[in-house]
Structures are given as C-alpha cells and as structure tokens.
PDB file of N, CA and C in Angstrom:
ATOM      1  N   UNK A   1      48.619 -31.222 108.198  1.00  0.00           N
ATOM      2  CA  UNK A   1      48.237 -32.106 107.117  1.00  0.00           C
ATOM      3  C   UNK A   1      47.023 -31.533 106.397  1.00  0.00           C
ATOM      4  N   UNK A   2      46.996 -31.572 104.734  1.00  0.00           N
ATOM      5  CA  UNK A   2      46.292 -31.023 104.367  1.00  0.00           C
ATOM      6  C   UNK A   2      44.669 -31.674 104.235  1.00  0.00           C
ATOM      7  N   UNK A   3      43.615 -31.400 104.407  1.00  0.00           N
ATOM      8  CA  UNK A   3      42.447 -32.110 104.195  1.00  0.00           C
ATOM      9  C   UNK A   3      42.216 -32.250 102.608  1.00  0.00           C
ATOM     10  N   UNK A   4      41.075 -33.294 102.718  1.00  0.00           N
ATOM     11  CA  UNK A   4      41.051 -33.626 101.325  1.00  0.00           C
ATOM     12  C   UNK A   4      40.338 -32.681 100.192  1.00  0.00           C
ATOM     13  N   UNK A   5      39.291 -31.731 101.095  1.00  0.00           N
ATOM     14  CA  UNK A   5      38.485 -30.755 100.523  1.00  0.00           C
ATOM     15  C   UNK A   5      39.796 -29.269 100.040  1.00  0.00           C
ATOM     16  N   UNK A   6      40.813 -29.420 101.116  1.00  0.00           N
ATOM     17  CA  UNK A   6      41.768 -28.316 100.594  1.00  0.00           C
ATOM     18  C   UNK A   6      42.310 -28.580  99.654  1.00  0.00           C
ATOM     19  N   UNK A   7      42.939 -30.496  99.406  1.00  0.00           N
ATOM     20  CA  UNK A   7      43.554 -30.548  98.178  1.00  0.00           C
ATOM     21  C   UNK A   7      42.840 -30.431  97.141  1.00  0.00           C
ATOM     22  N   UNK A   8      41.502 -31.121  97.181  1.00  0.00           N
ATOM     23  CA  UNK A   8      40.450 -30.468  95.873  1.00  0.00           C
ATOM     24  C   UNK A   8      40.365 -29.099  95.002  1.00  0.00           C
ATOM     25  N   UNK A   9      40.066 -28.345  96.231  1.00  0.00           N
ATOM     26  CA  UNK A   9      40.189 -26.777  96.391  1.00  0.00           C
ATOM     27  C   UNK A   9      41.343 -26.281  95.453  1.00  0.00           C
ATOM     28  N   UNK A  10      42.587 -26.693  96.202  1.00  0.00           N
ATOM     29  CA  UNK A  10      43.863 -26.326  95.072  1.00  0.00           C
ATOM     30  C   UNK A  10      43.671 -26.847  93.887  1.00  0.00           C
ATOM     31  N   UNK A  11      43.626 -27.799  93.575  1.00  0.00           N
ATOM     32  CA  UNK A  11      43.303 -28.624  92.328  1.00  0.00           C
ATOM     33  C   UNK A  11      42.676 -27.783  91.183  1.00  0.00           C
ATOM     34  N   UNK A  12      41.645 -27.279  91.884  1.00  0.00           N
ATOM     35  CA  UNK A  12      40.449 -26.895  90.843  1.00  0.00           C
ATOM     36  C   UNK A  12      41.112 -25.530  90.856  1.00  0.00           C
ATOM     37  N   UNK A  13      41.689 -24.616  91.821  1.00  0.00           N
ATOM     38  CA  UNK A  13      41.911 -23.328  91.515  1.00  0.00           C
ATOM     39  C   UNK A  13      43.273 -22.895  90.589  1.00  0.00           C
ATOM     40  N   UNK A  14      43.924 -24.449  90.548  1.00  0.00           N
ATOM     41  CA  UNK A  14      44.923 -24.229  89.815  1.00  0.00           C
ATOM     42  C   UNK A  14      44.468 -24.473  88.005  1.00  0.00           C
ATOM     43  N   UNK A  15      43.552 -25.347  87.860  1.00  0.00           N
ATOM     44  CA  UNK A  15      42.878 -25.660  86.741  1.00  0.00           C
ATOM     45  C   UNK A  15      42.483 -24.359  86.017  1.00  0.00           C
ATOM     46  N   UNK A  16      41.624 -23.221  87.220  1.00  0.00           N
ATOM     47  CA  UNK A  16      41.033 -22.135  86.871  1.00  0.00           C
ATOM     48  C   UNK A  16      42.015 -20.840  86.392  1.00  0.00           C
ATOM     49  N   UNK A  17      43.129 -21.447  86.983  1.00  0.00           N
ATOM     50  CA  UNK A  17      44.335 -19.918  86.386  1.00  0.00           C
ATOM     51  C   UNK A  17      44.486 -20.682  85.247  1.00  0.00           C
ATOM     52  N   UNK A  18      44.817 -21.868  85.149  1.00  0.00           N
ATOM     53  CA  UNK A  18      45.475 -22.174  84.127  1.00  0.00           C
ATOM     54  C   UNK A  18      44.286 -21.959  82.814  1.00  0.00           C
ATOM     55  N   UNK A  19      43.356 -22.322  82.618  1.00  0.00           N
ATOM     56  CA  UNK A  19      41.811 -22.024  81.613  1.00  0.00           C
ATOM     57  C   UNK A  19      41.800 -20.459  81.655  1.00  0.00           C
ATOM     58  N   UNK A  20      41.820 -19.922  82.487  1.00  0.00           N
ATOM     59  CA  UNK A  20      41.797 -18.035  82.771  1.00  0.00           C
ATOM     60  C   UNK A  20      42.860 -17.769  81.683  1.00  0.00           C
ATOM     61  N   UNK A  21      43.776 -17.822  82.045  1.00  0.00           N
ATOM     62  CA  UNK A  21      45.287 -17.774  81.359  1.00  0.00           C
ATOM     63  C   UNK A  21      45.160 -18.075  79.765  1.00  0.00           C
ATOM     64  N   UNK A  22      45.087 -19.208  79.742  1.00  0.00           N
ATOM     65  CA  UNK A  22      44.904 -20.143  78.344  1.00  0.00           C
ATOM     66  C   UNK A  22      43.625 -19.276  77.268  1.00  0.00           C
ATOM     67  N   UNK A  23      42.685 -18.870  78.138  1.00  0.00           N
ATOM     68  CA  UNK A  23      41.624 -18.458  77.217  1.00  0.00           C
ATOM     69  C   UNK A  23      41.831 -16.673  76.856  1.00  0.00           C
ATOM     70  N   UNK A  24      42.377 -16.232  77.583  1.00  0.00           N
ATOM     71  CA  UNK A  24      43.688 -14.636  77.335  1.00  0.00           C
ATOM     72  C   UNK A  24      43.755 -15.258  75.966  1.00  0.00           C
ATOM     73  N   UNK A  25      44.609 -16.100  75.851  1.00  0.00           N
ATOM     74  CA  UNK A  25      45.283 -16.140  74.956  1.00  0.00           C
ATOM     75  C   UNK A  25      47.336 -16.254  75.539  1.00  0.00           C
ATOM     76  N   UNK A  26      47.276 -16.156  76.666  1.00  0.00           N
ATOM     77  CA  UNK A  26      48.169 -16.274  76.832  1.00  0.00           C
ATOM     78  C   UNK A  26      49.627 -17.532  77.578  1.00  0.00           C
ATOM     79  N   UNK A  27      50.424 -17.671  77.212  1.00  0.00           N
ATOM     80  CA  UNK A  27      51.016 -19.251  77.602  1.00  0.00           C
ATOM     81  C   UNK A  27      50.993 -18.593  79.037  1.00  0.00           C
ATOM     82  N   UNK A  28      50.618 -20.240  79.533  1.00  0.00           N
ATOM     83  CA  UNK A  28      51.125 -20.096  80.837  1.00  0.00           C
ATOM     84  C   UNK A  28      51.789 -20.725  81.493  1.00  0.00           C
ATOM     85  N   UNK A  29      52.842 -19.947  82.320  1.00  0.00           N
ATOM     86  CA  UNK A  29      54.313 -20.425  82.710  1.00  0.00           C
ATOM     87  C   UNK A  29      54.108 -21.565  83.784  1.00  0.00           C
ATOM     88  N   UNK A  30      54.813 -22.293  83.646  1.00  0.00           N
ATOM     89  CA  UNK A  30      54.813 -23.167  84.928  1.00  0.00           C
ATOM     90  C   UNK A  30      54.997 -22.691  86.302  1.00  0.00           C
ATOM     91  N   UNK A  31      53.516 -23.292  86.862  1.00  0.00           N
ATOM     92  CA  UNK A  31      53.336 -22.624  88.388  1.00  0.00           C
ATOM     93  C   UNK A  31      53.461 -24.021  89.140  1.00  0.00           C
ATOM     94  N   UNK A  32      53.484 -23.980  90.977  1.00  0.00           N
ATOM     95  CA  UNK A  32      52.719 -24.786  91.979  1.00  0.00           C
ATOM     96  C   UNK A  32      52.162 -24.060  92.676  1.00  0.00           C
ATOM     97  N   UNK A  33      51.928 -24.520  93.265  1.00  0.00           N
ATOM     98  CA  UNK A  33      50.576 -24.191  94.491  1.00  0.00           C
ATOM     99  C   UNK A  33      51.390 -23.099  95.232  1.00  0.00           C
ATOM    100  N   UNK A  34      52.505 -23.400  95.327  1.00  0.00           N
ATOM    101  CA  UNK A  34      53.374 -22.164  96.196  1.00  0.00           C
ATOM    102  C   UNK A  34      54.009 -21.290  95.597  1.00  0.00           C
ATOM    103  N   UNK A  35      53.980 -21.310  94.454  1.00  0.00           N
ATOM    104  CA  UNK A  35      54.387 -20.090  93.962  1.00  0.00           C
ATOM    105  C   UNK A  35      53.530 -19.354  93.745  1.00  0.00           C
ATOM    106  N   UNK A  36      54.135 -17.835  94.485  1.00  0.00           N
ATOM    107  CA  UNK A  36      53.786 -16.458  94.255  1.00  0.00           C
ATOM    108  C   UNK A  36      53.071 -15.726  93.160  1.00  0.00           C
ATOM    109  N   UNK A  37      51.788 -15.975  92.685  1.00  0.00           N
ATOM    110  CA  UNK A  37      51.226 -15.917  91.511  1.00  0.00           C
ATOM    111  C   UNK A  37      50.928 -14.597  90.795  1.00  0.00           C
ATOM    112  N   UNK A  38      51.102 -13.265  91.840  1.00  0.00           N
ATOM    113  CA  UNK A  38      51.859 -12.214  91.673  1.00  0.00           C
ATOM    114  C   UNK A  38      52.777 -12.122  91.166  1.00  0.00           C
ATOM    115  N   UNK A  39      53.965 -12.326  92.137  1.00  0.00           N
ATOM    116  CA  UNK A  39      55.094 -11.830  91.769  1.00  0.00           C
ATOM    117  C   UNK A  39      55.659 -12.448  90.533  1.00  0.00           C
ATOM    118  N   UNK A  40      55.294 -13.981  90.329  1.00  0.00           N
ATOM    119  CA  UNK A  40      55.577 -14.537  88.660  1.00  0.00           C
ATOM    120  C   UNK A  40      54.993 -13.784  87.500  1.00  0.00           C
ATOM    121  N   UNK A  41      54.309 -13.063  87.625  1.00  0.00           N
ATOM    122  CA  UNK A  41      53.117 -12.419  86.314  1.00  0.00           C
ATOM    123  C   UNK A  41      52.479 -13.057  85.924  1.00  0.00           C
ATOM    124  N   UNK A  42      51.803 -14.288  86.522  1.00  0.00           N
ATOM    125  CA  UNK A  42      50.850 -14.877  86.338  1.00  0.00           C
ATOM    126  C   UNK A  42      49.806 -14.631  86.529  1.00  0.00           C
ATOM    127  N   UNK A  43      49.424 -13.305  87.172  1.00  0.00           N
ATOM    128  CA  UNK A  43      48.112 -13.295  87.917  1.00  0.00           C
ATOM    129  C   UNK A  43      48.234 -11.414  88.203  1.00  0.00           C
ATOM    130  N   UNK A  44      47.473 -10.683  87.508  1.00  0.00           N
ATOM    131  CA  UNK A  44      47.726  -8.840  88.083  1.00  0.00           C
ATOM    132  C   UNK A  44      45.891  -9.080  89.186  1.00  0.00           C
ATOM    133  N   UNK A  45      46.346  -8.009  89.570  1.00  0.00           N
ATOM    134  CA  UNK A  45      45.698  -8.061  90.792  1.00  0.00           C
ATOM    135  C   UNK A  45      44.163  -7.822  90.240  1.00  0.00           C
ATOM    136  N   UNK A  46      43.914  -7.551  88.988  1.00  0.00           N
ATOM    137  CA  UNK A  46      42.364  -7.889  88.758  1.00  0.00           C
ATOM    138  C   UNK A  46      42.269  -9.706  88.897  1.00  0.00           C
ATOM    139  N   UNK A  47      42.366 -10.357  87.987  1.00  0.00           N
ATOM    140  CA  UNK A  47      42.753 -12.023  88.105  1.00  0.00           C
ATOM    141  C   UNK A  47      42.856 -12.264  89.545  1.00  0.00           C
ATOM    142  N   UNK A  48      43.859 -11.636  90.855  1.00  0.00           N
ATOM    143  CA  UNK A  48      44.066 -12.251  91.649  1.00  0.00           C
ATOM    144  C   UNK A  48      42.734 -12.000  92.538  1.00  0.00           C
ATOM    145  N   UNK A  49      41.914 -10.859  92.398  1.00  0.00           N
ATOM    146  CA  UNK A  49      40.599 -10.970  93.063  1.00  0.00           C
ATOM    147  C   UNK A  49      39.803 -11.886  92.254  1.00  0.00           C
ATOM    148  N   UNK A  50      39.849 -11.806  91.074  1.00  0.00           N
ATOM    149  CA  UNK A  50      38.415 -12.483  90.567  1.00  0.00           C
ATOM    150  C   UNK A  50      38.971 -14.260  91.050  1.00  0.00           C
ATOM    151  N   UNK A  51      40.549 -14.784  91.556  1.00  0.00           N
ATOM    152  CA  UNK A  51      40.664 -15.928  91.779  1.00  0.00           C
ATOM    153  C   UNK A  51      40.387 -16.377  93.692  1.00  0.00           C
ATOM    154  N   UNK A  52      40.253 -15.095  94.070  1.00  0.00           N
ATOM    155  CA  UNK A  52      39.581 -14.969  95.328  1.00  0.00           C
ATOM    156  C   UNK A  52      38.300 -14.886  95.342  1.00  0.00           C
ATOM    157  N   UNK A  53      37.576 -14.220  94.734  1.00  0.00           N
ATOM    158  CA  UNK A  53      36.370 -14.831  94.364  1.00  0.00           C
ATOM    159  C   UNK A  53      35.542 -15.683  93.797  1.00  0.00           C
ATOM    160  N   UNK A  54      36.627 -16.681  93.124  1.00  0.00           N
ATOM    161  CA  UNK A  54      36.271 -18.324  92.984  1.00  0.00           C
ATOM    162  C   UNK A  54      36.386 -18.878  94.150  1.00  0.00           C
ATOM    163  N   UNK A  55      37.397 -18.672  94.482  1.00  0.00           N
ATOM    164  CA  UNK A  55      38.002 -19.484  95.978  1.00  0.00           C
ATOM    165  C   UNK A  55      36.613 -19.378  97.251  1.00  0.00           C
ATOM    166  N   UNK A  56      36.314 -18.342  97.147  1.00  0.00           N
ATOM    167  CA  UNK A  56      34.896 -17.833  98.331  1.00  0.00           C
ATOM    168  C   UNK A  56      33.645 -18.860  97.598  1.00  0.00           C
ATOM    169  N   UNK A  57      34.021 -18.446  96.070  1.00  0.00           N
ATOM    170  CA  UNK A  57      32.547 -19.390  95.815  1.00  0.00           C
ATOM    171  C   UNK A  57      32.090 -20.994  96.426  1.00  0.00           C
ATOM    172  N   UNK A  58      33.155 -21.544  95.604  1.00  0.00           N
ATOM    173  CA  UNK A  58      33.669 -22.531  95.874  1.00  0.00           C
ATOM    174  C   UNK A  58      33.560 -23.000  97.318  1.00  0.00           C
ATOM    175  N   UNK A  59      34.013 -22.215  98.308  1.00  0.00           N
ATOM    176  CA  UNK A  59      33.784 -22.558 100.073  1.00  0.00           C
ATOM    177  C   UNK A  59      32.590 -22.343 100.159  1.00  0.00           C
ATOM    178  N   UNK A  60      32.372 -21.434 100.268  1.00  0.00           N
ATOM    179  CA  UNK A  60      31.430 -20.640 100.821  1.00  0.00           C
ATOM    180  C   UNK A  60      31.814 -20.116 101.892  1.00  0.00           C
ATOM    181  N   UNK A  61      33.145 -19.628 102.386  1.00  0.00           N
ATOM    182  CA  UNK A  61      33.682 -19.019 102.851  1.00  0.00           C
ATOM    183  C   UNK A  61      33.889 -17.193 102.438  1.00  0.00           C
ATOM    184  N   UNK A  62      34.195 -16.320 103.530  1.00  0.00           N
ATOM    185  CA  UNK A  62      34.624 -14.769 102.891  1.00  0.00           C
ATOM    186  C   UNK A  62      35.792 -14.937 103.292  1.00  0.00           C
ATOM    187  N   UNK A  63      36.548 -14.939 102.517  1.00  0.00           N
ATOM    188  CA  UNK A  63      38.153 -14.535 102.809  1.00  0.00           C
ATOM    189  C   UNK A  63      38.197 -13.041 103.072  1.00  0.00           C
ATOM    190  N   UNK A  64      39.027 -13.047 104.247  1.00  0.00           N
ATOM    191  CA  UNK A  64      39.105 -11.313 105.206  1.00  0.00           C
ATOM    192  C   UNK A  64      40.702 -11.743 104.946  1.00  0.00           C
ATOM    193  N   UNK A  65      41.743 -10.456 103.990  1.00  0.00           N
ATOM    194  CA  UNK A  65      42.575 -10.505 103.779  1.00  0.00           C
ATOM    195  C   UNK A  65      43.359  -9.990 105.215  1.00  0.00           C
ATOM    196  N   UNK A  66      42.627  -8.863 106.515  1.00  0.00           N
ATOM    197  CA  UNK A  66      43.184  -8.769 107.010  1.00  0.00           C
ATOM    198  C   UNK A  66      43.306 -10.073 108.291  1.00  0.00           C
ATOM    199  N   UNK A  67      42.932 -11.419 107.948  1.00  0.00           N
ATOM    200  CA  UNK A  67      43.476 -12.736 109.200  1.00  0.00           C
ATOM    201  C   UNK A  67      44.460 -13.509 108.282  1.00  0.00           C
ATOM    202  N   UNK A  68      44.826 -13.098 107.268  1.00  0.00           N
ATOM    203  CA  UNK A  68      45.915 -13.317 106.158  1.00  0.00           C
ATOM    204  C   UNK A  68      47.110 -13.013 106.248  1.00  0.00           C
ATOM    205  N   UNK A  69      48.657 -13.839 106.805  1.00  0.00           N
ATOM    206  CA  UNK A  69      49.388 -13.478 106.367  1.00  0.00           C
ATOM    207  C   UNK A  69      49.884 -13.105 105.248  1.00  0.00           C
ATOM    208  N   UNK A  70      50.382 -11.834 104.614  1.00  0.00           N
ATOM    209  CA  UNK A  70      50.587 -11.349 103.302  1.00  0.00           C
ATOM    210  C   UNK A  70      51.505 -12.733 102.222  1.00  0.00           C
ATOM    211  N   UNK A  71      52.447 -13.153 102.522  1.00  0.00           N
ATOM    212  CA  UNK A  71      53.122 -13.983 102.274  1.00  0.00           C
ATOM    213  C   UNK A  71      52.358 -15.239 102.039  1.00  0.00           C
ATOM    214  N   UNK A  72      51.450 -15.402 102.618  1.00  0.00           N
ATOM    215  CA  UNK A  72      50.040 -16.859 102.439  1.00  0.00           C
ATOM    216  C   UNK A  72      49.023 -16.364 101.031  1.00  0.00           C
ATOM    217  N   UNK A  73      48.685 -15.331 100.937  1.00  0.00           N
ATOM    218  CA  UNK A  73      47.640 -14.910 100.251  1.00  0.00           C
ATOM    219  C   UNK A  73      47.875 -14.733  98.335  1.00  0.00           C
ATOM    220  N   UNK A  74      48.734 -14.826  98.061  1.00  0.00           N
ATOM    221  CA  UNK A  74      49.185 -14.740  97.063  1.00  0.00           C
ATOM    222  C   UNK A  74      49.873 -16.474  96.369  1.00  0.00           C
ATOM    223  N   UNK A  75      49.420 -17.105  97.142  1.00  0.00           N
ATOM    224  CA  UNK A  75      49.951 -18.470  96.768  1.00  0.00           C
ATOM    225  C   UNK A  75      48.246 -19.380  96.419  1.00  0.00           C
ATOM    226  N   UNK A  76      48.895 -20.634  95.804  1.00  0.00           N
ATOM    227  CA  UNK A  76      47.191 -20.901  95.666  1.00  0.00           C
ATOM    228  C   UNK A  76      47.178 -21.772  97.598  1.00  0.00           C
ATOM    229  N   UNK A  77      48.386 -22.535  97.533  1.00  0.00           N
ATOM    230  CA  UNK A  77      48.548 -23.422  98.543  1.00  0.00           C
ATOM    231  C   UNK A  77      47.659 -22.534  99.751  1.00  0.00           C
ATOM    232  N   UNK A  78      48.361 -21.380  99.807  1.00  0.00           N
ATOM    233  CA  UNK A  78      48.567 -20.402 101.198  1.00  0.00           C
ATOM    234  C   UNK A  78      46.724 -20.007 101.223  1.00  0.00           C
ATOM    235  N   UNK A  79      46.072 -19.353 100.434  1.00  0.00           N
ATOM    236  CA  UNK A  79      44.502 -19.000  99.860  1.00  0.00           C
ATOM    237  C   UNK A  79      43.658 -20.355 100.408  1.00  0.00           C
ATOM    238  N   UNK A  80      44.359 -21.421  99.648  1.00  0.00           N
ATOM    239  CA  UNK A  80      43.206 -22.635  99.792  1.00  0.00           C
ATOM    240  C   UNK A  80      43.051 -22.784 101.326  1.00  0.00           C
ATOM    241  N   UNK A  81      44.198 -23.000 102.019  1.00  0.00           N
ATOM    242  CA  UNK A  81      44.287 -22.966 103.616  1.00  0.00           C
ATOM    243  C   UNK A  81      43.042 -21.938 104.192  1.00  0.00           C
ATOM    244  N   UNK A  82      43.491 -20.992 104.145  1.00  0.00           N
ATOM    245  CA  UNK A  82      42.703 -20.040 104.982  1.00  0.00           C
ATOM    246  C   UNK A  82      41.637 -19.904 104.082  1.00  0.00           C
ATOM    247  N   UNK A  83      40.984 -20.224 103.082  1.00  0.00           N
ATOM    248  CA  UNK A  83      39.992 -20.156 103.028  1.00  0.00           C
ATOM    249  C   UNK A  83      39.058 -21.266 103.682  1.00  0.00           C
ATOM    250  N   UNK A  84      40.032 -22.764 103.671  1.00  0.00           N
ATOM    251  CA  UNK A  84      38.973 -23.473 104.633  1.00  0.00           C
ATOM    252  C   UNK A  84      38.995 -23.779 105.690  1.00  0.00           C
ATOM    253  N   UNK A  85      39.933 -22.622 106.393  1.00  0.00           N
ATOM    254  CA  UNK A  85      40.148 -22.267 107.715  1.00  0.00           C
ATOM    255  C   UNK A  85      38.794 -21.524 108.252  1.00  0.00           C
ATOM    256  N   UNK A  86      38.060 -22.092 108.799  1.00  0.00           N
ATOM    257  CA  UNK A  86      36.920 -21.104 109.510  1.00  0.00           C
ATOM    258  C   UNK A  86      37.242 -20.780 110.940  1.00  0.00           C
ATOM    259  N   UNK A  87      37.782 -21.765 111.787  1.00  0.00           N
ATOM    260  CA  UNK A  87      38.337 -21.529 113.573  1.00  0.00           C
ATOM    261  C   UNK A  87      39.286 -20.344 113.584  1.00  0.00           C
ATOM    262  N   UNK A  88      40.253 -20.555 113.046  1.00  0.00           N
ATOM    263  CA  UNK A  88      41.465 -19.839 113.529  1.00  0.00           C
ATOM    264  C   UNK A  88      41.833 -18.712 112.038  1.00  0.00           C
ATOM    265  N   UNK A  89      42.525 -17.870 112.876  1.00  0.00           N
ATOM    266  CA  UNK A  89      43.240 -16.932 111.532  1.00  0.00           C
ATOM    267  C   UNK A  89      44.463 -17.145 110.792  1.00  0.00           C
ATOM    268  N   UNK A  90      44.458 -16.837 109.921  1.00  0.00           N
ATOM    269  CA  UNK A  90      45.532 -17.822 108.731  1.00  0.00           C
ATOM    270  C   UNK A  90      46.926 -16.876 109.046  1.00  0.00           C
TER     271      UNK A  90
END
C-alpha cells in the first residue's frame, strides 16, 4: 500500500514532466505513473536524470540506481517507491 508522502511524491513529479514538457514547447502525450517514460519519448535520458534529481530533492533521499530494479526506475510509480524506500532495496 502506497503511503501518503509517495502518492504526493508522484503527484508532483508527474506535474514536473508535464511543466518540463509543456515549457519545451512540446505536447505532451498522455502518461501514468507506470508508464515507461523512456520508452514512450517522453523523457531522453538528460530529462530522465534531471527528473531523478527532483525526485532526490524532494526526499532527501540519493537514489543508487544500482538497488533499482531496471524495469522500476524508469516509471514515475516505480522511482517514487524506491526513492522513499530507505530500509530495503527497490
């Protein structure tokens, strides 16, 4: 079950692609939290760090991509988790 600080978390990081996106100049396609924000072209891998480095701000967490399943890390759902995962590895 998700906590309420994770659903926040998503909330706001989905707000932030979408304003990122929007202020490009470019439309942006309909996402959720689980979709692959890579593999849609929503996000090239400059964007997908600088949205990992909101995500850290935001916690105050360091996301270590290697306690990351690959398949988790590229989602906002999968990111928000393990970033406010501090016990265990994602």
């Amino acid at each position: 079950m998700r906590t309420a600080q994770e659903t926040a978390l998503a909330k706001h990081i989905t707000e932030w692609v979408k304003r990122g996106r929007s202020t490009n100049g470019v439309d942006v396609p309909d996402f959720s939290e689980d979709t692959d924000l890579i593999a849609a072209g929503i996000l090239d891998s400059r964007g997908f760090i600088e949205m990992m480095l909101e995500v850290e701000q935001q916690t105050g967490n360091r996301i270590d991509l290697n306690d990351i399943d690959p398949s988790e890390f590229t989602t906002i759902k999968g990111l928000c988790r393990c970033a406010m995962s501090q016990a265990s590895p994602c």
